[in-house]
C-alpha atoms as a PDB file:
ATOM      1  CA  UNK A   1     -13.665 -36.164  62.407  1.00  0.00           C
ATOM      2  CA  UNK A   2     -15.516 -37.312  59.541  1.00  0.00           C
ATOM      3  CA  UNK A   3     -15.881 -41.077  58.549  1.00  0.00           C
ATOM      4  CA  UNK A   4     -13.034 -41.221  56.843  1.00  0.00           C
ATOM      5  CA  UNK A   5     -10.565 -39.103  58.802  1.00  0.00           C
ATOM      6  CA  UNK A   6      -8.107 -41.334  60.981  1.00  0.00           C
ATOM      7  CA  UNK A   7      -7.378 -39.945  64.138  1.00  0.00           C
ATOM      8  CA  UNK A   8      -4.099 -40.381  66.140  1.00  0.00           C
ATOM      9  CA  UNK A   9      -3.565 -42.531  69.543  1.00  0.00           C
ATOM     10  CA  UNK A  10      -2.528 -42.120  73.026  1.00  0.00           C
ATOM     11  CA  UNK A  11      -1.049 -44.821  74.822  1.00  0.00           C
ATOM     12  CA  UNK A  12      -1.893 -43.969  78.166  1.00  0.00           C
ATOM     13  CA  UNK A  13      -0.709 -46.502  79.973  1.00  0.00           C
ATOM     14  CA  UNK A  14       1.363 -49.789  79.281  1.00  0.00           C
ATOM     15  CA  UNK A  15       4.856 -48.438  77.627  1.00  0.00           C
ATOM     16  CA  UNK A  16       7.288 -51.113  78.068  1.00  0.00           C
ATOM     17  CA  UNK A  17       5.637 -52.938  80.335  1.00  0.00           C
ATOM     18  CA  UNK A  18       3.535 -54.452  77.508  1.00  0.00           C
ATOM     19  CA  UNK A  19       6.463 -56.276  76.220  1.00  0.00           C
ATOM     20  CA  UNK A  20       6.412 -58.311  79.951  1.00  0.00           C
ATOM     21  CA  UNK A  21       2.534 -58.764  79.634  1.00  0.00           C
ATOM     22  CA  UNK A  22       1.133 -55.983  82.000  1.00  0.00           C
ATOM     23  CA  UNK A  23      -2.359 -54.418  80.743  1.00  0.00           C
ATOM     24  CA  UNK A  24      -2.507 -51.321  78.536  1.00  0.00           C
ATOM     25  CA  UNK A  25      -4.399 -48.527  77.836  1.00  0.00           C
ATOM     26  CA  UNK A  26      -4.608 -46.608  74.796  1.00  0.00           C
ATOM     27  CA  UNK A  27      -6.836 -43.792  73.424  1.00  0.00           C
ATOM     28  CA  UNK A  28      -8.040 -41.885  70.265  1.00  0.00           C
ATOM     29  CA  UNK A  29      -6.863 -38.356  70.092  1.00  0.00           C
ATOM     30  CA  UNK A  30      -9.033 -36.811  67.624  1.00  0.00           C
ATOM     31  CA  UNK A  31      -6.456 -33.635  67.521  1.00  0.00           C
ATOM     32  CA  UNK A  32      -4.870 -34.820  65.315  1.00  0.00           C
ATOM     33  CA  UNK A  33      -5.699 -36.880  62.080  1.00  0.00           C
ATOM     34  CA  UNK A  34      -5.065 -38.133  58.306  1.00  0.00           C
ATOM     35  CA  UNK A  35      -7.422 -38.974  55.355  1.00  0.00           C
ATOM     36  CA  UNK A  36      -7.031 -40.069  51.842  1.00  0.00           C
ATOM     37  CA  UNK A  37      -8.045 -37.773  49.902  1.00  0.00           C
ATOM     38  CA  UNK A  38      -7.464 -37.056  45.632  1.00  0.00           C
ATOM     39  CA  UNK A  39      -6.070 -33.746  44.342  1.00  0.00           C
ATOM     40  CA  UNK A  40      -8.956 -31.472  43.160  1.00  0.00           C
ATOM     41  CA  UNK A  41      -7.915 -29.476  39.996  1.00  0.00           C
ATOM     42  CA  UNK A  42      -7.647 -26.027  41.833  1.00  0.00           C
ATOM     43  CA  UNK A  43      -5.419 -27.963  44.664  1.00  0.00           C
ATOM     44  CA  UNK A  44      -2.012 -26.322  46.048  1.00  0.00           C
ATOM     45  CA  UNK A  45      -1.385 -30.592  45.602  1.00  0.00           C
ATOM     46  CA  UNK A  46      -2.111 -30.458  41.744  1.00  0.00           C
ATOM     47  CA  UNK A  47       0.855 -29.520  40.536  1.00  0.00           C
ATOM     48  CA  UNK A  48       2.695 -32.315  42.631  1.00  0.00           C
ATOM     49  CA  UNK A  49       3.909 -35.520  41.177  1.00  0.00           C
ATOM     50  CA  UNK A  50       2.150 -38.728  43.042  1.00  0.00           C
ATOM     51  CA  UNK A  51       2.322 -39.500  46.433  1.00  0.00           C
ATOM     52  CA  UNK A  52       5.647 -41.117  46.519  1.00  0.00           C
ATOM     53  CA  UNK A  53       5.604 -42.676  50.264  1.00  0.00           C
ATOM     54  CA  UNK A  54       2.254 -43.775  49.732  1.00  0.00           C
ATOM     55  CA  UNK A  55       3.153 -45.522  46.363  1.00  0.00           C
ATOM     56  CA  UNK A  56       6.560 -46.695  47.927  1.00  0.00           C
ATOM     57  CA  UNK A  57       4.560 -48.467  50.889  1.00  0.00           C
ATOM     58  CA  UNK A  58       1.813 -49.725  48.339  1.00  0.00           C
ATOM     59  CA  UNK A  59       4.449 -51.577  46.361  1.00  0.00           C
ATOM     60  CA  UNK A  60       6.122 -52.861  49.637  1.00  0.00           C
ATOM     61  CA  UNK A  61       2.180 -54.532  50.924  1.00  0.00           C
ATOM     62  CA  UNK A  62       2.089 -55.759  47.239  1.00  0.00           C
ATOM     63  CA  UNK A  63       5.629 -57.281  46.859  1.00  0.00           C
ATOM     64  CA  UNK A  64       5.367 -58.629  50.525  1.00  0.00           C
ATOM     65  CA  UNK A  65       2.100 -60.650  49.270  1.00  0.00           C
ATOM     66  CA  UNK A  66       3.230 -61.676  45.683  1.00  0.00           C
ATOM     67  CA  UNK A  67       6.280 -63.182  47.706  1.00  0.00           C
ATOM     68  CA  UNK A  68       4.301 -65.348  50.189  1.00  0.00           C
ATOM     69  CA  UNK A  69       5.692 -62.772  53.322  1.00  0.00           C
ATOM     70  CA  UNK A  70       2.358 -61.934  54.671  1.00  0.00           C
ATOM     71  CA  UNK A  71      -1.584 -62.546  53.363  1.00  0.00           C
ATOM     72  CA  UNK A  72      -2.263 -58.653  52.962  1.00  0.00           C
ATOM     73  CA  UNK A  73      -5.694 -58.096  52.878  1.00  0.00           C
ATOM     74  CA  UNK A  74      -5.974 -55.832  50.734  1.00  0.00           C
ATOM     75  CA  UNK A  75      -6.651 -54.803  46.705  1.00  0.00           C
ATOM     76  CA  UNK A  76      -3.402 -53.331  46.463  1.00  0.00           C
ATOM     77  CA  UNK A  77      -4.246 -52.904  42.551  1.00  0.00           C
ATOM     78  CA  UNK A  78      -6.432 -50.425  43.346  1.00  0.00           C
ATOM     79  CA  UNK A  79      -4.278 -48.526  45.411  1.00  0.00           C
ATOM     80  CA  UNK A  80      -1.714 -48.327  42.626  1.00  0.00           C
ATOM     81  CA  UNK A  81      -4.368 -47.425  40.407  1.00  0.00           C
ATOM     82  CA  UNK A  82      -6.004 -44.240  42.508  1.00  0.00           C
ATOM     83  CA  UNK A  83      -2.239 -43.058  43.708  1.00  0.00           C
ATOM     84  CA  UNK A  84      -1.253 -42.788  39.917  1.00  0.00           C
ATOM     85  CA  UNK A  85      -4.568 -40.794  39.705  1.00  0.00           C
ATOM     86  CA  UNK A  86      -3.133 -38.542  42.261  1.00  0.00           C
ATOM     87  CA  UNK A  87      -4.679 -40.161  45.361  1.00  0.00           C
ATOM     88  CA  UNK A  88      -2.775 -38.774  48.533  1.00  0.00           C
ATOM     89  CA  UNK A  89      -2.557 -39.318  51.973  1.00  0.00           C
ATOM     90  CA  UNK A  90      -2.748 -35.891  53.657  1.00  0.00           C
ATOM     91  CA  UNK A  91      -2.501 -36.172  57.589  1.00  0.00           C
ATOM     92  CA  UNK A  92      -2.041 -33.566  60.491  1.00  0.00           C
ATOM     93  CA  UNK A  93      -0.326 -36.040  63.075  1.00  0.00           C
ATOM     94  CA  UNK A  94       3.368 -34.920  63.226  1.00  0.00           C
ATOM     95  CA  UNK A  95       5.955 -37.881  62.815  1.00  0.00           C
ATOM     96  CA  UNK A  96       7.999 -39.268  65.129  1.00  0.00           C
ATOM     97  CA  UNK A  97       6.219 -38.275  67.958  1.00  0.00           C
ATOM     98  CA  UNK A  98       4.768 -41.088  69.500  1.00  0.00           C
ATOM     99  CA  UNK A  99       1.247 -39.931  68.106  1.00  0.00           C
ATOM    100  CA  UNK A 100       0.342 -42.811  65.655  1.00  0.00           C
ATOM    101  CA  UNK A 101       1.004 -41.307  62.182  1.00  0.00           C
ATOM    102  CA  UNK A 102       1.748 -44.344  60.466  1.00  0.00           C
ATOM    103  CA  UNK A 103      -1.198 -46.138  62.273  1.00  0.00           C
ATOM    104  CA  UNK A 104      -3.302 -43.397  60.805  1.00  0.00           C
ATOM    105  CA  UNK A 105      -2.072 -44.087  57.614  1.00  0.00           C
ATOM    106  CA  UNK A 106      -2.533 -48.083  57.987  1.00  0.00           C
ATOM    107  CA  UNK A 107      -5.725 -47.430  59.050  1.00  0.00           C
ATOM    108  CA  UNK A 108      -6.552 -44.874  55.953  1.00  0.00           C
ATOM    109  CA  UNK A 109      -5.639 -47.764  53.491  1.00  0.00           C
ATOM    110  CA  UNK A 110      -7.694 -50.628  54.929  1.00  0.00           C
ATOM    111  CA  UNK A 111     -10.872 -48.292  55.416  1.00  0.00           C
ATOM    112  CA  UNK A 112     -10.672 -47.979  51.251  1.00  0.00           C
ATOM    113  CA  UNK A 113      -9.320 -51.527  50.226  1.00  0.00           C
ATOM    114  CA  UNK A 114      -9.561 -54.035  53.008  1.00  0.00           C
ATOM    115  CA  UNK A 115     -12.528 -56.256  52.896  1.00  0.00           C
ATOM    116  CA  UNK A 116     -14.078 -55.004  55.896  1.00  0.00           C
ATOM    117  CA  UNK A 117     -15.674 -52.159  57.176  1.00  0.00           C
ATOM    118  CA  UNK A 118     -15.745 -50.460  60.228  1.00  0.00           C
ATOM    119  CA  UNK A 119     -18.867 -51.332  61.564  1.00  0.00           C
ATOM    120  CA  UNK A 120     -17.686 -55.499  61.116  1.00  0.00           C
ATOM    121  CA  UNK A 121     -14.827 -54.776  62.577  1.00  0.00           C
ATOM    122  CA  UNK A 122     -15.483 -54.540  66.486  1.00  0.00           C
ATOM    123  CA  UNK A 123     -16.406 -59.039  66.043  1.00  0.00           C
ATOM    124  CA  UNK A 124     -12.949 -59.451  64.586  1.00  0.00           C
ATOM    125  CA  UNK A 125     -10.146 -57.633  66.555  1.00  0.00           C
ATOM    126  CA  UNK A 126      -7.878 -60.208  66.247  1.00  0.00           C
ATOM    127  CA  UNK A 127      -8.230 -60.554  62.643  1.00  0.00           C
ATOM    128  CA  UNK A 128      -7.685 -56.780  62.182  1.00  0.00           C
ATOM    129  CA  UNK A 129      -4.760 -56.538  65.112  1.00  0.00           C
ATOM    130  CA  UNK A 130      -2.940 -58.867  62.782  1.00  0.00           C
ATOM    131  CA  UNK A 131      -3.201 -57.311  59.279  1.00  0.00           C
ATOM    132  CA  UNK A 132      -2.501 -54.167  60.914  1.00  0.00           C
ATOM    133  CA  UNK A 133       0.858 -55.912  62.922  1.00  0.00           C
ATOM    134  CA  UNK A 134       1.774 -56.796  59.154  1.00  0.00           C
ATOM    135  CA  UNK A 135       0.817 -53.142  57.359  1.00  0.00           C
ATOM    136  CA  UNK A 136       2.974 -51.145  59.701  1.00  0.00           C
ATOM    137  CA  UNK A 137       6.035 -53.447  60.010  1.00  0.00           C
ATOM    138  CA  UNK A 138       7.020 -51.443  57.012  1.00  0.00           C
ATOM    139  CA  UNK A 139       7.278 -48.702  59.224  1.00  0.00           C
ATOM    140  CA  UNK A 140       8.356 -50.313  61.827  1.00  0.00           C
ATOM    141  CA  UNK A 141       9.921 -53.518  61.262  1.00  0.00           C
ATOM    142  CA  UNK A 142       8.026 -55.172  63.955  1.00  0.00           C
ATOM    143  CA  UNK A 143       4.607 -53.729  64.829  1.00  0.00           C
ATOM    144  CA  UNK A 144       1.471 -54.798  67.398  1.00  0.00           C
ATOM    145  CA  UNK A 145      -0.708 -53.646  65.042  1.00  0.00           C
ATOM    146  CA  UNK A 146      -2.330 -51.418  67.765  1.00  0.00           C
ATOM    147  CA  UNK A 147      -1.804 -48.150  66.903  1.00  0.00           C
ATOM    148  CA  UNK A 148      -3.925 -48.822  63.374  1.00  0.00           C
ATOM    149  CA  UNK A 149      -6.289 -50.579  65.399  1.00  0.00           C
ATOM    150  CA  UNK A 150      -6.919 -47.739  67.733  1.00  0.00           C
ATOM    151  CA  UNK A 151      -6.848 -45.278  64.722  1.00  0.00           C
ATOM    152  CA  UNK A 152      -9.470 -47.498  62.479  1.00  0.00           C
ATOM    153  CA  UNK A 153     -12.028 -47.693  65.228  1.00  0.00           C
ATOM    154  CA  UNK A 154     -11.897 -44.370  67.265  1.00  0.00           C
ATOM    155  CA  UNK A 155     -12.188 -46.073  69.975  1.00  0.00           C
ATOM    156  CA  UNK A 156     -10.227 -46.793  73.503  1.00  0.00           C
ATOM    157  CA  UNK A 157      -8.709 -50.147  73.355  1.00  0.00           C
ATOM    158  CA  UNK A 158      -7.795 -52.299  76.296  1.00  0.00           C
ATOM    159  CA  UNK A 159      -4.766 -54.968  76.301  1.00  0.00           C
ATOM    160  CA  UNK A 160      -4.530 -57.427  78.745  1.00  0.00           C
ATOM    161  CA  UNK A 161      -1.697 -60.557  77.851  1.00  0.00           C
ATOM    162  CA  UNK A 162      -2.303 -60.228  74.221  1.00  0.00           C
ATOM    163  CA  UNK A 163      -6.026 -60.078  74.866  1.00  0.00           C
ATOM    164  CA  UNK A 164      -8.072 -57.125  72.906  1.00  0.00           C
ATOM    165  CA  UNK A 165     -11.006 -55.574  73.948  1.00  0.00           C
ATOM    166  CA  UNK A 166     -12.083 -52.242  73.540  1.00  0.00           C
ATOM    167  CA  UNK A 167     -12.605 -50.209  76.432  1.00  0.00           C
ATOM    168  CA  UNK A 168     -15.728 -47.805  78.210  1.00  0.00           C
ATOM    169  CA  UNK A 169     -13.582 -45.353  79.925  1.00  0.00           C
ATOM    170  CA  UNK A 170     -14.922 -42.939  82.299  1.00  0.00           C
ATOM    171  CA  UNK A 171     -16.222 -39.252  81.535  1.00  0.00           C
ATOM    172  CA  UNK A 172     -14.200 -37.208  83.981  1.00  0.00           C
ATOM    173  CA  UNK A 173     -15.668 -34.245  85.539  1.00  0.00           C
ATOM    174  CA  UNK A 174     -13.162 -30.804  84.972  1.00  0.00           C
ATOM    175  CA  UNK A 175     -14.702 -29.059  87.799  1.00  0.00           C
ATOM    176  CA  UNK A 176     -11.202 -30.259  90.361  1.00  0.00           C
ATOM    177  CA  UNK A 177      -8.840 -27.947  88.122  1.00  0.00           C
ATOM    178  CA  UNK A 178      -7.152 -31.588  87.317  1.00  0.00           C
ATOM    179  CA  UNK A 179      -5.700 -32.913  84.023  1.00  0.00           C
ATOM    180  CA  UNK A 180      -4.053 -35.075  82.323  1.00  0.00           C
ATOM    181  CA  UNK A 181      -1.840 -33.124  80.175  1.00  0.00           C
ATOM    182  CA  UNK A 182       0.660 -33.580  76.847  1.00  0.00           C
ATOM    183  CA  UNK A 183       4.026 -32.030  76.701  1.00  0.00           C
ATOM    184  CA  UNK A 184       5.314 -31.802  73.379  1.00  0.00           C
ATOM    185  CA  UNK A 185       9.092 -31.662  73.444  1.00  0.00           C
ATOM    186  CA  UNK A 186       9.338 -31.136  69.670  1.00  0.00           C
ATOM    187  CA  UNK A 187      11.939 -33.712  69.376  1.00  0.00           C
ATOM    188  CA  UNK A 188      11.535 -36.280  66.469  1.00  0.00           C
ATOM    189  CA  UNK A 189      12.447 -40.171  67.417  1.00  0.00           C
ATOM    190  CA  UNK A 190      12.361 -43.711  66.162  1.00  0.00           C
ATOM    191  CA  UNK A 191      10.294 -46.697  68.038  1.00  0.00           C
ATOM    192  CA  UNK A 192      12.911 -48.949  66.795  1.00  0.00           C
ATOM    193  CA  UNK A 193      16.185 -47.934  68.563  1.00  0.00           C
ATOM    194  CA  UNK A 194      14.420 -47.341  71.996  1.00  0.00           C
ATOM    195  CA  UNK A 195      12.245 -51.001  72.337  1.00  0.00           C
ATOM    196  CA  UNK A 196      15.895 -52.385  71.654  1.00  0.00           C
ATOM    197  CA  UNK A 197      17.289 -50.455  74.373  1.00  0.00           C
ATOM    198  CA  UNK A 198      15.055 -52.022  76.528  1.00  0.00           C
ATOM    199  CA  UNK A 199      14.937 -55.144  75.152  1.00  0.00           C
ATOM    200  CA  UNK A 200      18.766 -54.979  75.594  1.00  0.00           C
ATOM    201  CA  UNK A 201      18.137 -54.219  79.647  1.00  0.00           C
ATOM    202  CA  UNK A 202      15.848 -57.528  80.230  1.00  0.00           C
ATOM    203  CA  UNK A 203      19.015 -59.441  79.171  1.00  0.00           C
ATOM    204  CA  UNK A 204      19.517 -58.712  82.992  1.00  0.00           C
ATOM    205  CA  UNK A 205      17.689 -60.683  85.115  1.00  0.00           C
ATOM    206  CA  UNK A 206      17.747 -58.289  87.822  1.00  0.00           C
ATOM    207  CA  UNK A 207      16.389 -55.586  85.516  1.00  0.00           C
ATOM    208  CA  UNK A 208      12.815 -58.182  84.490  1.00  0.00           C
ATOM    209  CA  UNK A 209      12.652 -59.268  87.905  1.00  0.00           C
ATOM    210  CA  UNK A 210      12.558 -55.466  88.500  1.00  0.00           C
ATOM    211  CA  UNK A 211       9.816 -54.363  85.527  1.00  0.00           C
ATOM    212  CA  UNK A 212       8.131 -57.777  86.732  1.00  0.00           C
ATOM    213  CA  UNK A 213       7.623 -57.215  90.380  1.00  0.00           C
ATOM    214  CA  UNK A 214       6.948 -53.651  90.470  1.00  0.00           C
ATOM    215  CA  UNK A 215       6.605 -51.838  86.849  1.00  0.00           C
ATOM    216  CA  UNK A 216       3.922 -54.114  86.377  1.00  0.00           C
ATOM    217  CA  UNK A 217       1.749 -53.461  88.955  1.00  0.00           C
ATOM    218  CA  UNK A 218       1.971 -49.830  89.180  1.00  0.00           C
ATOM    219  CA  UNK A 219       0.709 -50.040  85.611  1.00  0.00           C
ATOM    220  CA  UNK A 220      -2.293 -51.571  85.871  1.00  0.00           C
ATOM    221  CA  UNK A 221      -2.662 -50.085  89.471  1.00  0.00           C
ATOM    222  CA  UNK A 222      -2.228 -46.683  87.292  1.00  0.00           C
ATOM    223  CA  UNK A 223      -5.318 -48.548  84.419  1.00  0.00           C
ATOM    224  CA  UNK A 224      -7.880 -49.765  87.128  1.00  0.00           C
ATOM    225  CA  UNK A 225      -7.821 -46.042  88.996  1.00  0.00           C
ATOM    226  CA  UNK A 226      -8.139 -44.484  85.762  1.00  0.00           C
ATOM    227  CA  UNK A 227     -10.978 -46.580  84.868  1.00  0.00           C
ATOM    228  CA  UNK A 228     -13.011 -46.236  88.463  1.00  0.00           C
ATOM    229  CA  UNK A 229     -12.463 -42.298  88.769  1.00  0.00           C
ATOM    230  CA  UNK A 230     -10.740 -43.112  91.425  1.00  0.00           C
ATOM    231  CA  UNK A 231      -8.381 -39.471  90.963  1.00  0.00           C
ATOM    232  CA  UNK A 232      -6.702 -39.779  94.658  1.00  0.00           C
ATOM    233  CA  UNK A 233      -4.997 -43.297  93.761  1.00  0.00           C
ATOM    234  CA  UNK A 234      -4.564 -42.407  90.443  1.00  0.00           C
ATOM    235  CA  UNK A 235      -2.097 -39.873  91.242  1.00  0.00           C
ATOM    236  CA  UNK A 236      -0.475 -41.541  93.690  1.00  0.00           C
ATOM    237  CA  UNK A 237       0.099 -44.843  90.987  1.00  0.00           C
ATOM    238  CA  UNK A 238       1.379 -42.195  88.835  1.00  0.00           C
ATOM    239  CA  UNK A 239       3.376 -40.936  91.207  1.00  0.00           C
ATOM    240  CA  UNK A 240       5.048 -44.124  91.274  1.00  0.00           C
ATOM    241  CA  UNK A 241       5.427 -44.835  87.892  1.00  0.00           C
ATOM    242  CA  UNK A 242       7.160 -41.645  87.040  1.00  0.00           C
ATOM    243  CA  UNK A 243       9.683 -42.031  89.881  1.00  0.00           C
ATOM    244  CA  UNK A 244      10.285 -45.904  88.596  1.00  0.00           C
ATOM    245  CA  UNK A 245      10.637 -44.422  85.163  1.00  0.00           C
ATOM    246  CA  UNK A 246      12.910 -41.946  85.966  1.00  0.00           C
ATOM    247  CA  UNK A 247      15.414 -44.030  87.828  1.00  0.00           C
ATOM    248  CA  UNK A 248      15.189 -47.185  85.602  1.00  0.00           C
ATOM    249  CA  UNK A 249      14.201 -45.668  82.095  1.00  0.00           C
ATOM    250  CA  UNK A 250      16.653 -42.756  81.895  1.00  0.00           C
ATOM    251  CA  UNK A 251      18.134 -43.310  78.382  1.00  0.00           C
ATOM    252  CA  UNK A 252      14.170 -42.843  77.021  1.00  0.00           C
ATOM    253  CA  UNK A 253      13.816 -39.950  78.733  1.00  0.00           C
ATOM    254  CA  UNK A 254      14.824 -36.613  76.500  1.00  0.00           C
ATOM    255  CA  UNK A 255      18.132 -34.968  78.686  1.00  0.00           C
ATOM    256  CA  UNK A 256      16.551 -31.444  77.988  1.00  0.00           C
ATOM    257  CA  UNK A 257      13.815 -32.348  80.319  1.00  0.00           C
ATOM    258  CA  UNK A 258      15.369 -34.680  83.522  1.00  0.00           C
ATOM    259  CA  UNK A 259      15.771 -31.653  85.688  1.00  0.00           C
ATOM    260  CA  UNK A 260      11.587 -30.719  85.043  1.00  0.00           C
ATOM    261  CA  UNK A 261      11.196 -34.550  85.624  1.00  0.00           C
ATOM    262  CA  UNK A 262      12.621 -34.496  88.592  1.00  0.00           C
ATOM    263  CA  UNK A 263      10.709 -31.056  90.049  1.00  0.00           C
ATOM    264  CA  UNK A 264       7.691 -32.654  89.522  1.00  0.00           C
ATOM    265  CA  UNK A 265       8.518 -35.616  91.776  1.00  0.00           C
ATOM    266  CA  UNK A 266      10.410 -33.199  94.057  1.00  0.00           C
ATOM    267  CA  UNK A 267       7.286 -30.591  94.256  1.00  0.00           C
ATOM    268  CA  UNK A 268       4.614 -33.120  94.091  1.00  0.00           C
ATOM    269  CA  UNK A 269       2.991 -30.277  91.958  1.00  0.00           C
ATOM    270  CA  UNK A 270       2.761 -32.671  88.746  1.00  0.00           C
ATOM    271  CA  UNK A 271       4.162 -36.162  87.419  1.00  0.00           C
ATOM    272  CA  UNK A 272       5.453 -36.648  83.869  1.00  0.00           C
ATOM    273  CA  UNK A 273       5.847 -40.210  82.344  1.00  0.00           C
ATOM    274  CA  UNK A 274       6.731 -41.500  78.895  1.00  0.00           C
ATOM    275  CA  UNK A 275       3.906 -41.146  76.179  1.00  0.00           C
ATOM    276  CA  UNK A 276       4.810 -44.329  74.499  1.00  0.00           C
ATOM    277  CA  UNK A 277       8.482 -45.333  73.755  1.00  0.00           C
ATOM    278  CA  UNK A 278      10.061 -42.184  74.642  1.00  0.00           C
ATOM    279  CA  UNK A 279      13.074 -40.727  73.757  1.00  0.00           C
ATOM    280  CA  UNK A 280      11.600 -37.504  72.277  1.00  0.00           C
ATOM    281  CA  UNK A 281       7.619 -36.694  71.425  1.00  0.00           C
ATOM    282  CA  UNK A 282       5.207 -36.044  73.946  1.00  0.00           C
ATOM    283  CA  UNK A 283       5.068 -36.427  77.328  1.00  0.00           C
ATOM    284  CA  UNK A 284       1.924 -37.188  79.480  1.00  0.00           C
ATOM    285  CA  UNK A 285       1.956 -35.420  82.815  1.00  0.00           C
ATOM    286  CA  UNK A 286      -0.682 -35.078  85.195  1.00  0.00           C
ATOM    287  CA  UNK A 287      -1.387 -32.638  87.834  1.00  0.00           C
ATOM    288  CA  UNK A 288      -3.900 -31.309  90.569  1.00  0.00           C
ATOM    289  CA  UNK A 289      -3.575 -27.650  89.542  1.00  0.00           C
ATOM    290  CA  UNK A 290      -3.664 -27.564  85.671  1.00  0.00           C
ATOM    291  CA  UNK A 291      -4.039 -24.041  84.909  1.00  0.00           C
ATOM    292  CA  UNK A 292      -0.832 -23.080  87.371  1.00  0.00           C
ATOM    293  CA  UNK A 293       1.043 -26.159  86.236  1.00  0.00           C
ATOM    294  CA  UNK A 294       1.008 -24.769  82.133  1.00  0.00           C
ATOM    295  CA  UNK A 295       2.356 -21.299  83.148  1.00  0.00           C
ATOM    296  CA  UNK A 296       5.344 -22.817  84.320  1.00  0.00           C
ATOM    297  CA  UNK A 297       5.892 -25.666  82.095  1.00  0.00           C
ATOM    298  CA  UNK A 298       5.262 -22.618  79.624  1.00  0.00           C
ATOM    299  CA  UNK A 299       7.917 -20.148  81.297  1.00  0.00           C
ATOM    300  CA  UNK A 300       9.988 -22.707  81.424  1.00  0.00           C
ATOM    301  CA  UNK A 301      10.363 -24.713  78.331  1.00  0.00           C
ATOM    302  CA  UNK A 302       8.398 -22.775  76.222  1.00  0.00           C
ATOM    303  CA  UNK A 303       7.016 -25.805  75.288  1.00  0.00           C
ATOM    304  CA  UNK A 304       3.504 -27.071  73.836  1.00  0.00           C
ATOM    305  CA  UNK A 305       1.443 -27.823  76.699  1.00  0.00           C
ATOM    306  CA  UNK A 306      -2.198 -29.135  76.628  1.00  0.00           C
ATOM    307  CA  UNK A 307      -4.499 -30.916  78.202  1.00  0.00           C
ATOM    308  CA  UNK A 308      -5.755 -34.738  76.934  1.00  0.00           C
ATOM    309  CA  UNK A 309      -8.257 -35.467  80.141  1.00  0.00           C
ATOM    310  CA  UNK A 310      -9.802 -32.904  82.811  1.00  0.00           C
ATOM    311  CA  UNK A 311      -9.616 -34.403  86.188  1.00  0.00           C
END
């Protein structure tokens, strides 16, 4: 990517258990990506009128801070300005998929109007988490602010109760035939609707004594193999977390793909978990045996398969 391409995010580990303060994971996915960019004269764009979601969400930052909501830090003037002048945001990472596009997009608009740069902002996280958290609530309506965060620096970021750090993660070798892998199920979905499901659940005491006690520690049982190579616990962690997933998270997972869910743990040939909230997007999976894994994922979905980290 170049310096001002925004890259999307995978949340590799930490889905719902974040909201009951286990660690997460998260990492840049360079696949995909968005940039602002303006409309050259001999642009397939030029004929188009201005970027009406990116004006649209301008005007929201700028009536938020006229009305005292949040301190955006940004010169939203400008914005306005450069979008009339046919300023777009043009971005690769599909929507609704779990993949950070409006991060991307937060992350776009503070590169070019926020008062810091990229190379200040690995002393001020916190500063950054939080202007982000306000950005994408647009999007959102309630946001942690990490998916920009991830997107602005290209870098893996580590959460640990509210803590951020960013993260050295391991350089894998791909000589074991092992991956982590994506499963796209094509199926478009809202954050909003799925958090509240959950959200709904820890009503139930049983349930957050349940997501306590054992989500929890598979998660960052799942984070500190990851981070020490350590491939034979990793899978088994994995393991676990699909199978708690599956039997405790079943309204996030897509119906179409239960039954392949449930091979995997059946087969012990791969595991699939939730790639963020769920509910449709991707899917991460991992597996010992990649390259015989795709073929049938591929024969039997017909699905886009690839792979995010070689074991």
């Amino acid at each position: 990517m170049s310096s001002k391409e925004f890259g999307a995010k995978i949340l590799l580990f930490g889905e719902y258990g974040l909201i009951r303060n286990s660690r997460g994971l998260a990492l840049p996915y360079d696949k995909f990506f968005g940039e602002l960019k303006f409309q050259s004269s001999n642009s397939t764009f030029s004929t188009l009128p201005i970027d009406q979601e990116l004006f649209t969400f301008v005007k929201y930052l700028q009536r938020m801070s006229e009305n005292g909501e949040h301190d955006i830090d940004l010169n939203l003037e400008d914005a306005l300005f450069e979008i009339g002048q046919g300023l777009r945001f043009e971005s690769t990472v599909p929507r609704g998929m779990g993949l950070g596009s409006s991060g991307a997009l937060c992350a776009a608009l503070y590169d070019r109007y926020g008062s810091y740069s990229r190379n200040e902002a690995l002393t001020m996280l916190h500063y950054l988490k939080n202007q982000f958290t306000k950005m994408e609530s647009y999007f959102h309506g309630k946001s942690s602010g990490i998916d920009p965060l991830i997107s602005y620096l290209n870098l893996p970021v580590m959460i640990n109760n509210h803590e951020i750090s960013t993260a050295d993660v391991p350089i894998y070798s791909s000589d074991s035939g092992g991956a982590i892998f994506l499963l796209g199920t094509g199926i478009s979905r809202r954050t909003e609707p799925l958090v509240n499901i959950f959200l709904e659940k820890c009503n139930n005491s049983s349930f957050t004594k349940l997501c306590d006690d054992v989500l929890l520690p598979i998660t960052n049982e799942c984070i500190n193999s990851f981070l020490k190579c350590n491939i034979d616990t990793l899978y088994e962690f994995f393991r676990e977390l699909s199978d708690f997933q599956y039997r405790h998270f079943r309204p996030m997972i897509p119906k179409a793909y239960l039954d392949l869910w449930k091979k995997g743990l059946e087969s012990e040939m791969f595991y699939l978990k939730l790639c963020g909230a769920g509910g449709g997007g991707f899917l991460l999976g991992i597996t010992k045996d990649y390259g015989k894994i795709v073929r049938e994922l591929l024969d039997s979905r017909g699905g886009n398969v690839s792979p995010f980290i070689h074991l």
